[in-house]
C-alpha atoms as a PDB file:
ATOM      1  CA  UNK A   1     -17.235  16.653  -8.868  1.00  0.00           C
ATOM      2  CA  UNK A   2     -14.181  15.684  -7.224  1.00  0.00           C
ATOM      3  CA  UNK A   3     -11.198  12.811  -7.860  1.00  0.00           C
ATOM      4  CA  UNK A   4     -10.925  10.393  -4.996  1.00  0.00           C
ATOM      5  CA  UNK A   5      -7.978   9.098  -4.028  1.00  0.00           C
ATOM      6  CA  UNK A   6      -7.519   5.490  -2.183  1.00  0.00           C
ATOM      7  CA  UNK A   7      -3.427   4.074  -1.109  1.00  0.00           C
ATOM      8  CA  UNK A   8      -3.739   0.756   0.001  1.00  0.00           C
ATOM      9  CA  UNK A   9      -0.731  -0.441   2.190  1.00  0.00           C
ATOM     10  CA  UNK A  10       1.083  -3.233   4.433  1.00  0.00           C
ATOM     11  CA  UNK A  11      -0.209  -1.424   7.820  1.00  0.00           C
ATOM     12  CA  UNK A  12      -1.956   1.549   6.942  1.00  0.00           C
ATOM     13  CA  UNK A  13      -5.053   2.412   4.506  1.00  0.00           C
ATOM     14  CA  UNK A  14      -5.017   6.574   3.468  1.00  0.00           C
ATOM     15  CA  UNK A  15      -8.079   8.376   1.184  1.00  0.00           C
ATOM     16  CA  UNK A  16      -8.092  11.862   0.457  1.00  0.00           C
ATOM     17  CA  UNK A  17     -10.130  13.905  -2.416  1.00  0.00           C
ATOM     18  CA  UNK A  18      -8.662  16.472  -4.937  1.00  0.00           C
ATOM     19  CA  UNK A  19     -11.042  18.908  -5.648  1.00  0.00           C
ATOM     20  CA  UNK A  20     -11.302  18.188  -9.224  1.00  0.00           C
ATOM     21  CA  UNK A  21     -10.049  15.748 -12.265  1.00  0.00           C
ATOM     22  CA  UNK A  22      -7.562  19.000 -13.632  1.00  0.00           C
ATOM     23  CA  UNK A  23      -6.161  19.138 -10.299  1.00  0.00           C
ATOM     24  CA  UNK A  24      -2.226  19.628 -11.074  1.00  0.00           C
ATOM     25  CA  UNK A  25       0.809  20.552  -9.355  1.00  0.00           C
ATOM     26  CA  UNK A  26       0.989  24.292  -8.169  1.00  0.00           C
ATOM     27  CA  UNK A  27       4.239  25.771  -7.642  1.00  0.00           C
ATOM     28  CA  UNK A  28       2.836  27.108  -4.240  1.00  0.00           C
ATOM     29  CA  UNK A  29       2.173  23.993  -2.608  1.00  0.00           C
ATOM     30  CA  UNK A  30       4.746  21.795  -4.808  1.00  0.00           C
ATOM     31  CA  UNK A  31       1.869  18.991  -4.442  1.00  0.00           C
ATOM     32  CA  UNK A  32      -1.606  18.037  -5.679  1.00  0.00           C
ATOM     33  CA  UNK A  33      -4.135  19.555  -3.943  1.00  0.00           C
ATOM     34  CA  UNK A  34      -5.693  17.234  -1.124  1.00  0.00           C
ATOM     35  CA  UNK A  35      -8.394  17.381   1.135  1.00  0.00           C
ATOM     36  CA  UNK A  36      -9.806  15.679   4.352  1.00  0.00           C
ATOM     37  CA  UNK A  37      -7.036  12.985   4.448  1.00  0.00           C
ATOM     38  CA  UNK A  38      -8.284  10.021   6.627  1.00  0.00           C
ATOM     39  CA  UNK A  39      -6.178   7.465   7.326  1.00  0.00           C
ATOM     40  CA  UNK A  40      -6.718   4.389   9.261  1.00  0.00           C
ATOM     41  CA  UNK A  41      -4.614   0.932  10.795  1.00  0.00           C
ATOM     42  CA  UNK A  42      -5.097  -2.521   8.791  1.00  0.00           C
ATOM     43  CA  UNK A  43      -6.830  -4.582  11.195  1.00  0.00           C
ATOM     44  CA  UNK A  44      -6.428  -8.470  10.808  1.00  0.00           C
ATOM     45  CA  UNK A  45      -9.948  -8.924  10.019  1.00  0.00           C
ATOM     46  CA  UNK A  46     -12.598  -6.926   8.529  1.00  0.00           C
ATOM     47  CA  UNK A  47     -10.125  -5.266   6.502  1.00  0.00           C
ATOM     48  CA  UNK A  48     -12.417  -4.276   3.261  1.00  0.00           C
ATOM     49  CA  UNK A  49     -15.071  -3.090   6.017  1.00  0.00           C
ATOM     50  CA  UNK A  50     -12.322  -0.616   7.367  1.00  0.00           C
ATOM     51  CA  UNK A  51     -11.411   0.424   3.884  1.00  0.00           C
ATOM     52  CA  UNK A  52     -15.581   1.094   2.886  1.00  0.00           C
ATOM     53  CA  UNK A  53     -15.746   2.987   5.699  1.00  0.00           C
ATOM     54  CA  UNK A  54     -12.617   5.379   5.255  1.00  0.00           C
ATOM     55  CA  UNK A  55     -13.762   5.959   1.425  1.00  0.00           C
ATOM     56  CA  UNK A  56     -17.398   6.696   3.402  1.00  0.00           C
ATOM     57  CA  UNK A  57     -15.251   9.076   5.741  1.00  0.00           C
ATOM     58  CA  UNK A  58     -13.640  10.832   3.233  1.00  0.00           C
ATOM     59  CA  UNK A  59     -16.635  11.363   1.276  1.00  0.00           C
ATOM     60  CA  UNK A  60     -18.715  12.559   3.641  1.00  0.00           C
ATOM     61  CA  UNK A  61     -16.040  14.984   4.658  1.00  0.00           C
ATOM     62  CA  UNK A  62     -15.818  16.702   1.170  1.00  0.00           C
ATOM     63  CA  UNK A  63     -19.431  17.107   1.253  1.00  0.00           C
ATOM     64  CA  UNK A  64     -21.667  14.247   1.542  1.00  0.00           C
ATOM     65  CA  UNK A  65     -24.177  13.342  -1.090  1.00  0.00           C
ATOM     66  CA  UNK A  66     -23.418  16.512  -2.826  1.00  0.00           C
ATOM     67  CA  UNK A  67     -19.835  15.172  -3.650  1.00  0.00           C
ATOM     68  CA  UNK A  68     -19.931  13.227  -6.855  1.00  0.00           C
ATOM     69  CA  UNK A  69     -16.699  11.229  -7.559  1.00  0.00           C
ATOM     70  CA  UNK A  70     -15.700  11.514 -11.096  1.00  0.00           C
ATOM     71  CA  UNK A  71     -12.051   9.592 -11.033  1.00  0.00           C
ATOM     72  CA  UNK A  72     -10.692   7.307  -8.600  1.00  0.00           C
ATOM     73  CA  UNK A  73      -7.228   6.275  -8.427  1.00  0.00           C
ATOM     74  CA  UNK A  74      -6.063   3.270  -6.106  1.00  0.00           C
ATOM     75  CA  UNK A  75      -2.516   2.150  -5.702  1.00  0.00           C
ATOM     76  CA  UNK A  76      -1.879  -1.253  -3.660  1.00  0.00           C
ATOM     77  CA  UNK A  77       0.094  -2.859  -2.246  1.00  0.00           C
ATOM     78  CA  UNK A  78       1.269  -5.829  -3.864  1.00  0.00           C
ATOM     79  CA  UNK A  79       1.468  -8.385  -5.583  1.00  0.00           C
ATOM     80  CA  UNK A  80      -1.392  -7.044  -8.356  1.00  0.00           C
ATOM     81  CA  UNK A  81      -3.240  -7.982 -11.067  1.00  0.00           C
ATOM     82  CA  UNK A  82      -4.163  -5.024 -12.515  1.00  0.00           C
ATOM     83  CA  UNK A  83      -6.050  -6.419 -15.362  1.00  0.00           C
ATOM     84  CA  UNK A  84      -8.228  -8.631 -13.450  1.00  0.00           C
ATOM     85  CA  UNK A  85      -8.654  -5.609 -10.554  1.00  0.00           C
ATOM     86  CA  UNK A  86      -7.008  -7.734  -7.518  1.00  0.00           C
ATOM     87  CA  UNK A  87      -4.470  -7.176  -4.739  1.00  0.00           C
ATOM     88  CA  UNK A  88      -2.961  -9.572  -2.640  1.00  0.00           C
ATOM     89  CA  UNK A  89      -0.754  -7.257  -0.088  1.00  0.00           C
ATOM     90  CA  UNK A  90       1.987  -9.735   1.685  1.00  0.00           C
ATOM     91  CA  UNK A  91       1.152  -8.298   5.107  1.00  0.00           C
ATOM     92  CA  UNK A  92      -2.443  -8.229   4.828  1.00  0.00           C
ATOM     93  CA  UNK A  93      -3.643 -11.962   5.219  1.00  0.00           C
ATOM     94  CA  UNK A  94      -7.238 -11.751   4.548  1.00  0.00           C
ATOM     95  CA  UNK A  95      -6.349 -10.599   1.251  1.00  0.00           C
ATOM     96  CA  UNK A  96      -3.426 -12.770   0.840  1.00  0.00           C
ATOM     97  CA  UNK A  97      -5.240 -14.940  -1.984  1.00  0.00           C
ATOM     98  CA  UNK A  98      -6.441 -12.097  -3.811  1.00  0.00           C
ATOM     99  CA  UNK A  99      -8.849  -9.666  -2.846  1.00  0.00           C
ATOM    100  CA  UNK A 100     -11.328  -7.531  -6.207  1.00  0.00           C
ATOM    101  CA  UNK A 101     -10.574  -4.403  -4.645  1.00  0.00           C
ATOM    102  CA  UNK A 102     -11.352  -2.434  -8.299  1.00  0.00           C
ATOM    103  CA  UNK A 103     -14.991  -4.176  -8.632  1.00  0.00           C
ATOM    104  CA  UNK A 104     -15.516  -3.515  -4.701  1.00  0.00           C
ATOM    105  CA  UNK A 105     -14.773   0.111  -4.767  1.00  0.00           C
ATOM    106  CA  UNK A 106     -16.734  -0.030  -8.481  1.00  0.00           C
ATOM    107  CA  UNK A 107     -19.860  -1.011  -5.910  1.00  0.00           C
ATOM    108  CA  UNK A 108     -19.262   2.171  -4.146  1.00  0.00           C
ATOM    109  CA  UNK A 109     -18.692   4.485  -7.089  1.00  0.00           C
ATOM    110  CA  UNK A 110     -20.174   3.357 -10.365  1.00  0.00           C
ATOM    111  CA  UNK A 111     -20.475   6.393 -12.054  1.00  0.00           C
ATOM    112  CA  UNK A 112     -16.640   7.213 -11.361  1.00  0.00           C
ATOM    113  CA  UNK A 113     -13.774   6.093 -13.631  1.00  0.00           C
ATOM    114  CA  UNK A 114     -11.386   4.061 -11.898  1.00  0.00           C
ATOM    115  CA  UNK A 115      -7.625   3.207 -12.483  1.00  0.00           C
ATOM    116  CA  UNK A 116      -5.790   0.982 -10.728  1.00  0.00           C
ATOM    117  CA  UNK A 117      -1.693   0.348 -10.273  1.00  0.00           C
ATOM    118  CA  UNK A 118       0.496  -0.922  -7.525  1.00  0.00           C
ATOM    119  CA  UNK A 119       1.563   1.482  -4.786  1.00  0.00           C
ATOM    120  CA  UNK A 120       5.172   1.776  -6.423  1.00  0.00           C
ATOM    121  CA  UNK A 121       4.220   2.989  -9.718  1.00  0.00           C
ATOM    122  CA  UNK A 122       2.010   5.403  -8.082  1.00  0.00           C
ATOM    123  CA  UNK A 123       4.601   6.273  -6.125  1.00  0.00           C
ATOM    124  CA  UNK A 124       6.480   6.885  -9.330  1.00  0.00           C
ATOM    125  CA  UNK A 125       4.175   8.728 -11.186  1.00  0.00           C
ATOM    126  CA  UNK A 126       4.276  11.382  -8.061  1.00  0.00           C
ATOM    127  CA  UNK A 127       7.897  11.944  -8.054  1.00  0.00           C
ATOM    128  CA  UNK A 128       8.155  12.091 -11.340  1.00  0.00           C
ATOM    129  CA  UNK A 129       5.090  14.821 -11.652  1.00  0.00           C
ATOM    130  CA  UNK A 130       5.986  16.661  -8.612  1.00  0.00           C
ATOM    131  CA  UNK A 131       8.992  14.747  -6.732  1.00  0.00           C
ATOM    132  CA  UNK A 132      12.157  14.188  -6.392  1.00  0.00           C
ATOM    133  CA  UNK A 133      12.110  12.645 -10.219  1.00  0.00           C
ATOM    134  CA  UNK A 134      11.046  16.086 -12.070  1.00  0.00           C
ATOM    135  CA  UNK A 135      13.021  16.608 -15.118  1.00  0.00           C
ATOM    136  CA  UNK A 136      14.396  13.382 -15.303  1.00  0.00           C
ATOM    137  CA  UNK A 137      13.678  10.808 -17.997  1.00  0.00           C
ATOM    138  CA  UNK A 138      14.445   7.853 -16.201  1.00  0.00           C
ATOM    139  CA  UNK A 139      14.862   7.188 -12.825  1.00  0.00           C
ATOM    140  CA  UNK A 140      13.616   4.913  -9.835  1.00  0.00           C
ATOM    141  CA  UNK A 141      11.015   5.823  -6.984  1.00  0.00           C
ATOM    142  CA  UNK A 142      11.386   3.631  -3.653  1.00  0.00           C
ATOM    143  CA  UNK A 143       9.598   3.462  -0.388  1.00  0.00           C
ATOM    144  CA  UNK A 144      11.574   2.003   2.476  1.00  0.00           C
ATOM    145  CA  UNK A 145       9.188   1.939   5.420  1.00  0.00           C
ATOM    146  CA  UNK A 146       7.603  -1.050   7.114  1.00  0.00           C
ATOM    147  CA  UNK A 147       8.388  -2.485   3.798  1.00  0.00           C
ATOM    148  CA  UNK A 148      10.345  -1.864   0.680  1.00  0.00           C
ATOM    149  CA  UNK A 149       8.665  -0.856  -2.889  1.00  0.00           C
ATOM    150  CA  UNK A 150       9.499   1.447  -5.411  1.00  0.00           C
ATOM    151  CA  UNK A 151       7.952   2.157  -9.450  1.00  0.00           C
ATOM    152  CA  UNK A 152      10.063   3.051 -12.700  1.00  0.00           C
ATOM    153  CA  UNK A 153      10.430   5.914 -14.781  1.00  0.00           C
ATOM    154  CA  UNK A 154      12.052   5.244 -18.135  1.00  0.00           C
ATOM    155  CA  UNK A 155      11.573   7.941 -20.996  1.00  0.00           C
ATOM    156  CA  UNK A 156       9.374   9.510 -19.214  1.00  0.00           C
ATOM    157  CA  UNK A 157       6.574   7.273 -18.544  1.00  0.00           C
ATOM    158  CA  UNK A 158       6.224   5.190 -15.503  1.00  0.00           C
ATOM    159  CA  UNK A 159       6.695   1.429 -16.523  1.00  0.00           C
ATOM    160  CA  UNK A 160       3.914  -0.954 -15.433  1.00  0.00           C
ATOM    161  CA  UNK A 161       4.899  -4.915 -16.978  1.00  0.00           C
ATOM    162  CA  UNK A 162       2.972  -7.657 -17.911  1.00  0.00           C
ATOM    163  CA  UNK A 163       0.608  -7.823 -14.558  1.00  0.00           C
ATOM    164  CA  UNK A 164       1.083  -4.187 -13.212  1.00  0.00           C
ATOM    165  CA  UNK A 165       3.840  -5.321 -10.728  1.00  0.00           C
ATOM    166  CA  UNK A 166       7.063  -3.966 -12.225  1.00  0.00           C
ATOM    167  CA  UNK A 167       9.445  -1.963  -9.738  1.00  0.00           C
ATOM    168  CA  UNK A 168       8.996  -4.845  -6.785  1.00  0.00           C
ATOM    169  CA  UNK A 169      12.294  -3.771  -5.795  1.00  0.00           C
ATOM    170  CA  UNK A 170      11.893  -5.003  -2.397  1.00  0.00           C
ATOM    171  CA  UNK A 171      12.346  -8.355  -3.558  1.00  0.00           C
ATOM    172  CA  UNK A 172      16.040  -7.699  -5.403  1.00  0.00           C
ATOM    173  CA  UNK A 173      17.892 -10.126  -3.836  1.00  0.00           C
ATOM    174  CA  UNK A 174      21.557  -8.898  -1.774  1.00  0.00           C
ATOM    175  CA  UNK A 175      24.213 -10.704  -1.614  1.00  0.00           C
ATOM    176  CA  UNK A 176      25.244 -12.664   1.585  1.00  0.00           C
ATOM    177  CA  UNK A 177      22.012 -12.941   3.516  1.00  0.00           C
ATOM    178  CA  UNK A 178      19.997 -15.712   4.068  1.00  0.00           C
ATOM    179  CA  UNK A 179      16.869 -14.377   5.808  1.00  0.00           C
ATOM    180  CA  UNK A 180      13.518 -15.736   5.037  1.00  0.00           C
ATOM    181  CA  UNK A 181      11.497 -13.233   3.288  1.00  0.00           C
ATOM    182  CA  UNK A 182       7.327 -13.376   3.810  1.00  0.00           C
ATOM    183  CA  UNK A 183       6.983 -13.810  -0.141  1.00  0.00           C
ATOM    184  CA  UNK A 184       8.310 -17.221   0.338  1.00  0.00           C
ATOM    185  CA  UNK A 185      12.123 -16.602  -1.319  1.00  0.00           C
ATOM    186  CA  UNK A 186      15.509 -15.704   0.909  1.00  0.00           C
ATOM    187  CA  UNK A 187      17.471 -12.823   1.326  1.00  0.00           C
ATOM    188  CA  UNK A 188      15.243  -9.746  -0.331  1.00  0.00           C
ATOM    189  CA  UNK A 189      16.342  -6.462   0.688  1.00  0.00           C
ATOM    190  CA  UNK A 190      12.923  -6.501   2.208  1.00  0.00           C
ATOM    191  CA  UNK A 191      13.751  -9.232   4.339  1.00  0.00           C
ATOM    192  CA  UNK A 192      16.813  -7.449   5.334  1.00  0.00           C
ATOM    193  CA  UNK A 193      16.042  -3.716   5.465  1.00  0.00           C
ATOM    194  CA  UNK A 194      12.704  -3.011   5.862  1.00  0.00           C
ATOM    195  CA  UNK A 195      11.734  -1.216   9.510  1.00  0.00           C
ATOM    196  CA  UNK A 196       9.642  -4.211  10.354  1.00  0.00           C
ATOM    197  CA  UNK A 197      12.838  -6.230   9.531  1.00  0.00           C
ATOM    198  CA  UNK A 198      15.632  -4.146  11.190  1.00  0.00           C
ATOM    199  CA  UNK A 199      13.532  -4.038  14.150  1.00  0.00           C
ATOM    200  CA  UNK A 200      12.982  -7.502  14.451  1.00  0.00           C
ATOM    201  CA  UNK A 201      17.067  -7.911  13.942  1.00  0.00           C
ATOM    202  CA  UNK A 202      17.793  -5.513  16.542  1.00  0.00           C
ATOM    203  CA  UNK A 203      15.559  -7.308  19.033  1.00  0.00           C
ATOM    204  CA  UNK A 204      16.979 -10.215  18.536  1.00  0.00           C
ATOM    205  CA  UNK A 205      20.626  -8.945  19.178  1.00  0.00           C
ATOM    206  CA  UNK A 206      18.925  -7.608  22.592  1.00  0.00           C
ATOM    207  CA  UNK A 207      17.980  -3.988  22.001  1.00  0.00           C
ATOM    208  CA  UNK A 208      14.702  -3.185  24.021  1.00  0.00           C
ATOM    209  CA  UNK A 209      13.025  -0.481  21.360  1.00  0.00           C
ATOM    210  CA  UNK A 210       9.629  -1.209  19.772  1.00  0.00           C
ATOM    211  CA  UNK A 211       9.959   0.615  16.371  1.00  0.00           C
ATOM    212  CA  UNK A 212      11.636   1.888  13.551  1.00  0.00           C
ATOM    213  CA  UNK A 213      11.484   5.485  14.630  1.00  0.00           C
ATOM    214  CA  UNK A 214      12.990   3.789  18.253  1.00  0.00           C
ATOM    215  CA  UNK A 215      15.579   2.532  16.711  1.00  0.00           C
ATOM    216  CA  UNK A 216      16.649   5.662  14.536  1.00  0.00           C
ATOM    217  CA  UNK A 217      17.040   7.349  18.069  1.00  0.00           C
ATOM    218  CA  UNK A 218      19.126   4.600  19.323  1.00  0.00           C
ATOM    219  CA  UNK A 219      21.100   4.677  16.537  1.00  0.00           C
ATOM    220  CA  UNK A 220      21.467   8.483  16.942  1.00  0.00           C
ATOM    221  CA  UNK A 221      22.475   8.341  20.524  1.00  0.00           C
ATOM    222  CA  UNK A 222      24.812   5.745  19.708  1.00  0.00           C
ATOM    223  CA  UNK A 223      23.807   2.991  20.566  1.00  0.00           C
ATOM    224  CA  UNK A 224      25.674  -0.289  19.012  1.00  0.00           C
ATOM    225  CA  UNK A 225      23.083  -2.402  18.353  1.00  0.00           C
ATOM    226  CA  UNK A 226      20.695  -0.157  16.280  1.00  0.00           C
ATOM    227  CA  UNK A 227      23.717   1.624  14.781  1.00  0.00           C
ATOM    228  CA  UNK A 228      24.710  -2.308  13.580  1.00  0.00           C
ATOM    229  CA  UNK A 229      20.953  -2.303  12.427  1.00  0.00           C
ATOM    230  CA  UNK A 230      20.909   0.727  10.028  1.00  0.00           C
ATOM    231  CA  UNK A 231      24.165  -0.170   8.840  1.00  0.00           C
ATOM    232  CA  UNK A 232      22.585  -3.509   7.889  1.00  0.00           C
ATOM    233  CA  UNK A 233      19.771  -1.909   6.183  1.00  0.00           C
ATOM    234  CA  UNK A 234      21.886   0.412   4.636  1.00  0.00           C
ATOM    235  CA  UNK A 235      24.183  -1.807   3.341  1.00  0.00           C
ATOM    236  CA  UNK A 236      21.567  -4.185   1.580  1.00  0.00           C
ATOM    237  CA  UNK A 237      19.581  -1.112   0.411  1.00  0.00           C
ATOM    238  CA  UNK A 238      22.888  -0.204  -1.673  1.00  0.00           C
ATOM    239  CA  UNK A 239      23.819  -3.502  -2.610  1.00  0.00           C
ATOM    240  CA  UNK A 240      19.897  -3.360  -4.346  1.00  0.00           C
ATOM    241  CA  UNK A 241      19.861   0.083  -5.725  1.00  0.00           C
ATOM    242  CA  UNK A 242      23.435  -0.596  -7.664  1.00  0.00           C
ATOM    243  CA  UNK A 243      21.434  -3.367  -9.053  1.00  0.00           C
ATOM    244  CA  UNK A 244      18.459  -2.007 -10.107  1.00  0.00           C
ATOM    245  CA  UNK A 245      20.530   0.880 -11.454  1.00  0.00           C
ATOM    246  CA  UNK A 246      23.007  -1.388 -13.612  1.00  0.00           C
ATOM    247  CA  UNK A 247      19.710  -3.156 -14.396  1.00  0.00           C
ATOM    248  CA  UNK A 248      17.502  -0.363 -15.549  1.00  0.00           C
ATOM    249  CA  UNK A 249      19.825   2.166 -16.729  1.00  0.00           C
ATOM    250  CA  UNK A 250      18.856   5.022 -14.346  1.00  0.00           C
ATOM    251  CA  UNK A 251      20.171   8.727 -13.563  1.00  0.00           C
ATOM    252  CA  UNK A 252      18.616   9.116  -9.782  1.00  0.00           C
ATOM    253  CA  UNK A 253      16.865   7.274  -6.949  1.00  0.00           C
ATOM    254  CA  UNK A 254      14.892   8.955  -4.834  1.00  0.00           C
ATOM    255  CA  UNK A 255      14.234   7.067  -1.269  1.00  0.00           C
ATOM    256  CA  UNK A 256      10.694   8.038   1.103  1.00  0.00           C
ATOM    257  CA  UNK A 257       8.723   5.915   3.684  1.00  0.00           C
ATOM    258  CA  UNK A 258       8.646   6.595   7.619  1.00  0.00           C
ATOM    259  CA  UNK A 259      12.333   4.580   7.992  1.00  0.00           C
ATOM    260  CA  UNK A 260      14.112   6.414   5.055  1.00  0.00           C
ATOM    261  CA  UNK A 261      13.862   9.171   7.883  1.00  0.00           C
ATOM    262  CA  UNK A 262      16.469   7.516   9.720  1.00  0.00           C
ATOM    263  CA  UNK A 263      19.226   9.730   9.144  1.00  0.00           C
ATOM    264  CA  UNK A 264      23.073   9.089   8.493  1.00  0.00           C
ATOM    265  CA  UNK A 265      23.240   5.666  10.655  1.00  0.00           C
ATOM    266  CA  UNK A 266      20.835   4.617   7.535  1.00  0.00           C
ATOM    267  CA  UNK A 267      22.375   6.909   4.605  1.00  0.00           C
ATOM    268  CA  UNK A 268      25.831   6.892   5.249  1.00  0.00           C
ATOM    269  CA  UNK A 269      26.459   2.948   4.714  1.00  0.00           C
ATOM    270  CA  UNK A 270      23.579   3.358   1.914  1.00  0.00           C
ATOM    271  CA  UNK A 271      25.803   5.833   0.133  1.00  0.00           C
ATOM    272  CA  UNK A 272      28.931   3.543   0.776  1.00  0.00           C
ATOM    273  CA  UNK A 273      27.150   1.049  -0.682  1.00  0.00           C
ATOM    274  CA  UNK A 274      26.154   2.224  -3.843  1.00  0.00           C
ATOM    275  CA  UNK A 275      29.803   4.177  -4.325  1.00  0.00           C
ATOM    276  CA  UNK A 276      31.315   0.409  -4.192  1.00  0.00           C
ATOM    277  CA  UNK A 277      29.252  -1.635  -6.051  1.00  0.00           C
ATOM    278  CA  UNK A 278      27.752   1.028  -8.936  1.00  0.00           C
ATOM    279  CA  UNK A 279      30.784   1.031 -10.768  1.00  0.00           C
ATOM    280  CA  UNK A 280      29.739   0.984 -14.286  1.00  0.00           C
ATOM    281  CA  UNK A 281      30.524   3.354 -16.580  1.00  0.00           C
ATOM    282  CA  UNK A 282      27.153   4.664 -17.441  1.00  0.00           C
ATOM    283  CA  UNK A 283      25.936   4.553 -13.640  1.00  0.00           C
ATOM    284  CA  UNK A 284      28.857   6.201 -12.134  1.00  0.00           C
ATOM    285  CA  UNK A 285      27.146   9.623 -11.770  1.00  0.00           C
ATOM    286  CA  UNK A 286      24.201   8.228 -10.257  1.00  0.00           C
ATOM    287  CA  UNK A 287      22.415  10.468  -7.834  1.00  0.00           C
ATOM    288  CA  UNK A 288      20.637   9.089  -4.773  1.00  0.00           C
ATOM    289  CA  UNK A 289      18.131  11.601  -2.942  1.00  0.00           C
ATOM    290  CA  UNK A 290      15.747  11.059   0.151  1.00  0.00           C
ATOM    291  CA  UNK A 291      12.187  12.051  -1.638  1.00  0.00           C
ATOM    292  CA  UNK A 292      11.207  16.189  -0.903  1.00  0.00           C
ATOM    293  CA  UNK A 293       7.711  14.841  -0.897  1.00  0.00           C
ATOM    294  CA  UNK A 294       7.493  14.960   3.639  1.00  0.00           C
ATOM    295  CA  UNK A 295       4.156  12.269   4.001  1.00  0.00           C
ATOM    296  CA  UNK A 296       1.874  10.959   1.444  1.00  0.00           C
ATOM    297  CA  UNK A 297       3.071  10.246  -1.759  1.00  0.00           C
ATOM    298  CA  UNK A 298       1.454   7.229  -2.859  1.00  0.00           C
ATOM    299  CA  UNK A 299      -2.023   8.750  -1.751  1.00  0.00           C
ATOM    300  CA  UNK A 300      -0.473  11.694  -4.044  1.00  0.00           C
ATOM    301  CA  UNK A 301       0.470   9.375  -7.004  1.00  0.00           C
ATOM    302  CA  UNK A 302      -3.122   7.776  -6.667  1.00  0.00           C
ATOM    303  CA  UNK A 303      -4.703  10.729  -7.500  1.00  0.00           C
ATOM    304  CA  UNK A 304      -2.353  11.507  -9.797  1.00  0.00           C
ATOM    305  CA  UNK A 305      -3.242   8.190 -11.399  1.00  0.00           C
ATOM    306  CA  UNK A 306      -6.783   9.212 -11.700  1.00  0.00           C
ATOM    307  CA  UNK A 307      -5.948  12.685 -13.506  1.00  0.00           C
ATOM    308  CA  UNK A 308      -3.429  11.219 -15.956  1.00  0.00           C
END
């Protein structure tokens, strides 16, 4: 018996199992213990197909038949519904009006007890269990990676709201941009400093890279155009996290996903950022941290989720 663990996001799907439901932190590995990690693109069609078969992967893997899943944990990407069971991922169109991904997993596994939250307050619960938000009571997890997410800690238990979507930071909205965002508003940080979006900025100015990683490179040999573009992304990302922080009443952010990698053409106007707009009294000490969790955090928060 086993705990299965399913992240569902933008580009990428990721399962892994955890070889039982009283898996916890050890202070060896600093993580939950995870086995035979699959992970596999988002196609534009056939994407619940793809996802069946990487559960079937995974499964298989940890020993066929003779694996029984007790617990499942999925986090999605959102927007949620996590009492009706539904995801509706922004960059996934087939599932763009909704898609039951608890009752089609609940097909696969109906023996196994299932929870269900958005990929942010998974991501949450993992920092906050064996992250960058241990020992704090109330802090803010975020993602910045081909998009922007993050989940809430506030006296110590991760805060879900009315629908399971609370912590969509990437749709604070920063002052002075105007961009069209793909949930439908303007100017989310999203819009502004995802990879996906600094990318697509930095092509337009005329750089020739491909990808976020690309452009961190640039950036680092010093090239103008993706230096501009991290500052950008920087910039906004501040001009958010002062306002979630003034909002929430926070002690620490702590920043993961593929582009939070980008170094100090990213952090440096980040840090700016947040030094000149979080000037409150009671956020003044706040403490912003790039996540010690190196790859997989939400997959580690799902299965989290199902041990909780």
């Amino acid at each position: 018996m086993g705990v299965l663990a399913l992240d569902i996001g933008a580009t990428k799907f990721a399962a892994a199992v955890s070889p039982n439901r009283d898996a916890r932190p050890t202070a060896e590995s600093d993580s939950l213990p995870l086995r035979h990690i699959r992970r596999a693109e988002v196609p534009a069609s056939g994407v619940w197909e793809v996802c069946r078969g990487l559960l079937a992967e995974v499964v298989t893997a940890a020993g066929g038949a003779g694996f029984e899943v007790s617990a499942l944990g999925i986090a999605a990407a959102g927007p949620v519904d996590v009492h009706a069971g539904t995801t509706a991922p922004l960059n996934i169109p087939e599932w763009r009006a909704g898609f039951p991904i608890v009752a089609a997993v609940r097909e696969l596994f109906p023996r196994a007890d299932i929870r269900f939250a958005i990929d942010g307050a998974a991501l949450a619960l993992a920092e906050y269990r064996v992250g960058g938000l241990r020992g704090v009571r109330s802090g803010l997890a975020m993602t910045v990676s081909s998009g922007i997410g993050g989940g809430i800690v506030s006296d110590g238990r991760v805060v879900v709201g009315r629908t399971g979507n609370a912590g969509h930071v990437g749709h604070i909205v920063v002052p002075g941009w105007d961009v069209p965002c793909a949930c439908g508003g303007v100017g989310c940080v999203e819009a502004v400093a995802s990879g996906m979006s600094s990318v697509r900025w930095a092509r337009e100015q005329g750089w020739q890279g491909a990808s976020g990683v690309d452009l961190a490179r640039s950036a680092a040999a010093g090239d103008p155009i993706a230096s501009a573009a991290l500052a950008r992304a920087g910039t906004a990302l501040g001009q958010a996290i002062s306002s979630a922080a003034a909002t929430l009443d926070i002690d620490r952010v702590v920043i993961g996903g593929g582009f939070a990698e980008s170094g100090a053409p990213l952090w440096d106007p980040l840090l700016a950022a947040v030094d000149k707009h979080a000037r409150l009294g009671f956020i003044r000490d706040l403490r912003v941290l790039k996540s010690p969790i190196t790859a997989g955090a939400t997959l580690v928060g799902a299965a989290a989720l199902a041990t909780e």
